[in-house]
Protein backbone atom coordinates (compact mmCIF):
# COMPACT_ATOMS: atom_id res chain seq x y z
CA UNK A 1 0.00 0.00 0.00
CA UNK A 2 0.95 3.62 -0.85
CA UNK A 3 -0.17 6.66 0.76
CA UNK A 4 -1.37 10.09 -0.99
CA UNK A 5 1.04 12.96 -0.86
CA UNK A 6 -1.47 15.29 -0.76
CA UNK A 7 -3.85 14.28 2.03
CA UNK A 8 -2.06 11.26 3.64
CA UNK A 9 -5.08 8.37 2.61
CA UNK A 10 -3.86 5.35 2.16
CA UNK A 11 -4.51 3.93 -1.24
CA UNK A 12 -4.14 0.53 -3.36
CA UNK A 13 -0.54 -0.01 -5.06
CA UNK A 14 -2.22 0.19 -8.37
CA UNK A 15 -4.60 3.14 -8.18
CA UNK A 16 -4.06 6.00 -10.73
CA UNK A 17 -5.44 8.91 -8.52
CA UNK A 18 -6.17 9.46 -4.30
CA UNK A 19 -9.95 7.96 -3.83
CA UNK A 20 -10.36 10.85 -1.09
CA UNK A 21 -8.90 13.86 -2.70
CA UNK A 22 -8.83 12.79 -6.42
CA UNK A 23 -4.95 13.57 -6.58
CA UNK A 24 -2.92 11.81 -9.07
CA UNK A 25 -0.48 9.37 -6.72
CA UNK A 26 1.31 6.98 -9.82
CA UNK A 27 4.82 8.91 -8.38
CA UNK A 28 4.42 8.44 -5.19
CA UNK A 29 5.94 5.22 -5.11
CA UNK A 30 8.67 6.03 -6.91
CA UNK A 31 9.92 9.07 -5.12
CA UNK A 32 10.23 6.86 -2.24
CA UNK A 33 13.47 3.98 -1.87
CA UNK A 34 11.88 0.39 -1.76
CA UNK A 35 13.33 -0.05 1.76
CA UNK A 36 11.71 3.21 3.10
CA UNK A 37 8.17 3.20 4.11
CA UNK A 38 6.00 5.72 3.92
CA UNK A 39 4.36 7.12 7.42
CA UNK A 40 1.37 9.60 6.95
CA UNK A 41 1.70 10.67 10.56
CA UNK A 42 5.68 11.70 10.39
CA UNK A 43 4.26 14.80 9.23
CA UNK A 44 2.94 17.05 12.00
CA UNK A 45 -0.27 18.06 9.67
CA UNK A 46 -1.24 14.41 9.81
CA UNK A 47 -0.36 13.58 13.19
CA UNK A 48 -3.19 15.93 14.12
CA UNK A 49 -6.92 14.29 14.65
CA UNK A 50 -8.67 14.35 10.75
CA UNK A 51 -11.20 16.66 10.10
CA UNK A 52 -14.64 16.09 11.80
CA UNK A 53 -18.03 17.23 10.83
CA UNK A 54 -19.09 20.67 10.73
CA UNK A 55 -22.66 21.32 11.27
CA UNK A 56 -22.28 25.06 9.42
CA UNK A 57 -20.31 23.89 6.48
CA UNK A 58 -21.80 23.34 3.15
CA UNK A 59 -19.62 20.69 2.46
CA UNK A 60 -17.98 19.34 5.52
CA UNK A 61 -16.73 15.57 6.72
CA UNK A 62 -19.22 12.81 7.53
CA UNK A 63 -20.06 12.48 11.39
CA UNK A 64 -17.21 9.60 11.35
CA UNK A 65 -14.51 12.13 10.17
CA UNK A 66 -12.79 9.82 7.37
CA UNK A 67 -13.16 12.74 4.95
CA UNK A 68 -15.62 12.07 2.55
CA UNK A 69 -17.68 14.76 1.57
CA UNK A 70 -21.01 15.76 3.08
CA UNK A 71 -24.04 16.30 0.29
CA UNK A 72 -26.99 18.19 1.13
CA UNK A 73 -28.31 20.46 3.71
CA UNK A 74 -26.52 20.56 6.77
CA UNK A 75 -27.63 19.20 9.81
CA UNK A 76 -27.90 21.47 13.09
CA UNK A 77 -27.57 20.10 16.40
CA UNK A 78 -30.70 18.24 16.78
CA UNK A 79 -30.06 16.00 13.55
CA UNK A 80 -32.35 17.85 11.36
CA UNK A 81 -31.61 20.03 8.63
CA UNK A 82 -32.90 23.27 8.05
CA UNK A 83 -35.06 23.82 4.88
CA UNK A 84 -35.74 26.69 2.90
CA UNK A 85 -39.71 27.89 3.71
CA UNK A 86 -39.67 29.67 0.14
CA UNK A 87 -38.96 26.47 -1.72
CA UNK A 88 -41.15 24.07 0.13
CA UNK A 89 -44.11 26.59 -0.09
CA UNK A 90 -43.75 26.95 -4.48
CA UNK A 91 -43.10 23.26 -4.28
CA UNK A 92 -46.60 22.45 -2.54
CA UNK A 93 -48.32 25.09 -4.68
CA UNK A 94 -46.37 23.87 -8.13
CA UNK A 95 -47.24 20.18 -7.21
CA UNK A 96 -50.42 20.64 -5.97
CA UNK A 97 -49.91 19.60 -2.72
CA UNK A 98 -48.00 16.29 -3.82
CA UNK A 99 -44.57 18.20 -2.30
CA UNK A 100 -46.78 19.17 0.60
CA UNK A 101 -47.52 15.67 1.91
CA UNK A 102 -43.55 15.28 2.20
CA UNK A 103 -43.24 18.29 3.91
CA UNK A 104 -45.39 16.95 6.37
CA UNK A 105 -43.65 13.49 6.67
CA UNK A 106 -40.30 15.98 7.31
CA UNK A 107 -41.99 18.56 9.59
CA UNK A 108 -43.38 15.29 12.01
CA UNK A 109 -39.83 13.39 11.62
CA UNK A 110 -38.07 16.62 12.56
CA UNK A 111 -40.41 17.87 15.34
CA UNK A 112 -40.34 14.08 16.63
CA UNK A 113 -36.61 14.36 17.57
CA UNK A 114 -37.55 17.27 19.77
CA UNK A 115 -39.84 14.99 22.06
CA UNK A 116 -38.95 12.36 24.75
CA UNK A 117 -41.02 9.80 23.66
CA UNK A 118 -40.01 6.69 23.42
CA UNK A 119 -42.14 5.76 20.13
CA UNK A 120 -43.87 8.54 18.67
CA UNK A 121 -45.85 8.59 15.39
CA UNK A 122 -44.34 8.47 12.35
CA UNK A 123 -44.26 10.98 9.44
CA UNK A 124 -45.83 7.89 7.16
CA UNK A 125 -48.49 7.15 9.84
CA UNK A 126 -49.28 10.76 10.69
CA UNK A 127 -50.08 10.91 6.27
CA UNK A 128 -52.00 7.75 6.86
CA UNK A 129 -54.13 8.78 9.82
CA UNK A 130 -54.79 12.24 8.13
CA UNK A 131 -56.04 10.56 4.76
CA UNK A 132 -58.48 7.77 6.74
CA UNK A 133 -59.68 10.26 8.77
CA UNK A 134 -60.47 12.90 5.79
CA UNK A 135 -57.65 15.67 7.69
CA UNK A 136 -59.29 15.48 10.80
CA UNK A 137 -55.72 14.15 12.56
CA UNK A 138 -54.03 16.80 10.71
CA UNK A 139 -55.68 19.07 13.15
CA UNK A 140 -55.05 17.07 15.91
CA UNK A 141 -51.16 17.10 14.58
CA UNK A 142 -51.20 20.36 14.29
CA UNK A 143 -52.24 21.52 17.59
CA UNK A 144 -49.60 18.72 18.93
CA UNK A 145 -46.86 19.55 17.05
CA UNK A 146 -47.22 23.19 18.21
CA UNK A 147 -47.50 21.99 21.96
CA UNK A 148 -44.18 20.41 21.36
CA UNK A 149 -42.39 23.20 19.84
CA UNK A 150 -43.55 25.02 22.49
CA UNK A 151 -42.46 22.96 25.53
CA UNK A 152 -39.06 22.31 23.90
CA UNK A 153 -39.19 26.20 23.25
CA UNK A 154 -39.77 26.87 27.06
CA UNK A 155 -37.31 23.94 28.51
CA UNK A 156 -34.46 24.65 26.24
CA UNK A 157 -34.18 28.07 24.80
CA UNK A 158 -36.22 29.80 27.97
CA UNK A 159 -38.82 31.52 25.54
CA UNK A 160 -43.04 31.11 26.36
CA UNK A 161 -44.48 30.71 22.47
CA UNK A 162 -48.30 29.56 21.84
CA UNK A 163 -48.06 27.67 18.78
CA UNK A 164 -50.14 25.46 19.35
CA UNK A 165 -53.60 27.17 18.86
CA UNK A 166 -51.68 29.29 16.39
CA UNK A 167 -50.93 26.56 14.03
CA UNK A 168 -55.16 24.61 15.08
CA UNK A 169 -56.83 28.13 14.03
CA UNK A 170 -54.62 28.61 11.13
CA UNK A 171 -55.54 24.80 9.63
CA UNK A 172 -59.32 25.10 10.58
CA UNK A 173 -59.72 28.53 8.42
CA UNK A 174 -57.89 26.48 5.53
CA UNK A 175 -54.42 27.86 6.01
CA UNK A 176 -52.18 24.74 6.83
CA UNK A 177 -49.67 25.90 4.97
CA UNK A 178 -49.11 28.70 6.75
CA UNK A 179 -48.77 26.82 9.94
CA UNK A 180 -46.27 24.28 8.06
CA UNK A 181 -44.47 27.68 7.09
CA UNK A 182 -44.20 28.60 10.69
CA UNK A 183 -43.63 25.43 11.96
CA UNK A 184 -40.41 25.00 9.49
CA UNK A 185 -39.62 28.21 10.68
CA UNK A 186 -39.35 27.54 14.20
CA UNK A 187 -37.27 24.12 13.01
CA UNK A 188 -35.26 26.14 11.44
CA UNK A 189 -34.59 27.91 14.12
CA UNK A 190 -33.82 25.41 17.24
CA UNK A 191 -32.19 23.34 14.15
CA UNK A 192 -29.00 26.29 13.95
CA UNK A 193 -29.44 27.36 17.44
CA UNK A 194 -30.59 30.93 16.72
């Protein structure tokens, strides 16, 4: 085995370029003498612990900090990322609410890793219950999801919020999407600490 010059990974004696850092390594081996081994750690950069996952970056390291790159939104401290409200709003609308049953499904997964419980409900069986029961749960969801916000809201960040009836009036005058708006909002929030 031969090691990358440019980021230290250890790579296979035959391999044209560094799987990690796509650097070309085919002279590595030969600017070192057969007898002499390579050691990525020799070098004070490497001896230091590798990079490990940045919630704020774009583009950080994976949770297990081997250095392969992190796609997609970044995830704040509670393990959920925070979503745009302006794209998940013209997505319902454009889709005709198609978009807007998987924001639901990711507003009750997210909102789910605030609570305690040891099994809530799922984002697929808070969809299910809504469609048997012709949106009726949604309601009920709503006004619970809100009560949750709102006692992580108090217990954690120290603020008194009353999203709960908030996001039940909004829903019964026809406005759900509002209260999904505000409820991402407030995810969005707790999810990058502000």
């Amino acid at each position: 085995m031969i090691f990358c010059k440019n980021c230290g990974t250890q790579v296979d004696d035959n391999a044209k370029v560094c799987p990690a850092c796509g650097q070309p390594v085919e002279d590595t081996a030969a600017s070192f003498d057969n007898a002499q081994t390579y050691d990525p750690y020799a070098n004070q950069q490497f001896a230091q612990q590798p990079p490990m996952y940045d919630p704020n970056a774009q583009q950080g390291y994976n949770q297990q900090g081997y250095g392969q790159p992190n796609y997609g939104a970044p995830m704040g401290n509670m393990g959920f990322p925070e979503r745009n409200l302006v794209t998940c709003i013209i997505l319902s609308l454009v889709t005709c609410g198609i978009y807007g049953l998987y924001w639901f499904y990711c507003l009750t997964e997210d909102s789910n890793k605030l609570s305690n419980e040891p099994n809530p409900t799922s984002g697929g069986m808070a969809i299910l219950l809504s469609i048997v029961t012709c949106g009726i749960y949604e309601l009920y969801w709503m006004y619970k999801r809100g009560e949750l916000i709102d006692q992580f809201n108090a217990s954690h960040r120290g603020q008194q919020t009353s999203n709960a009836v908030l996001y039940l009036v909004l829903s019964v005058f026809g406005l759900g999407i509002v209260s999904y708006a505000l409820m991402q909002n407030e995810l969005n929030q707790i999810a990058t600490g502000r």
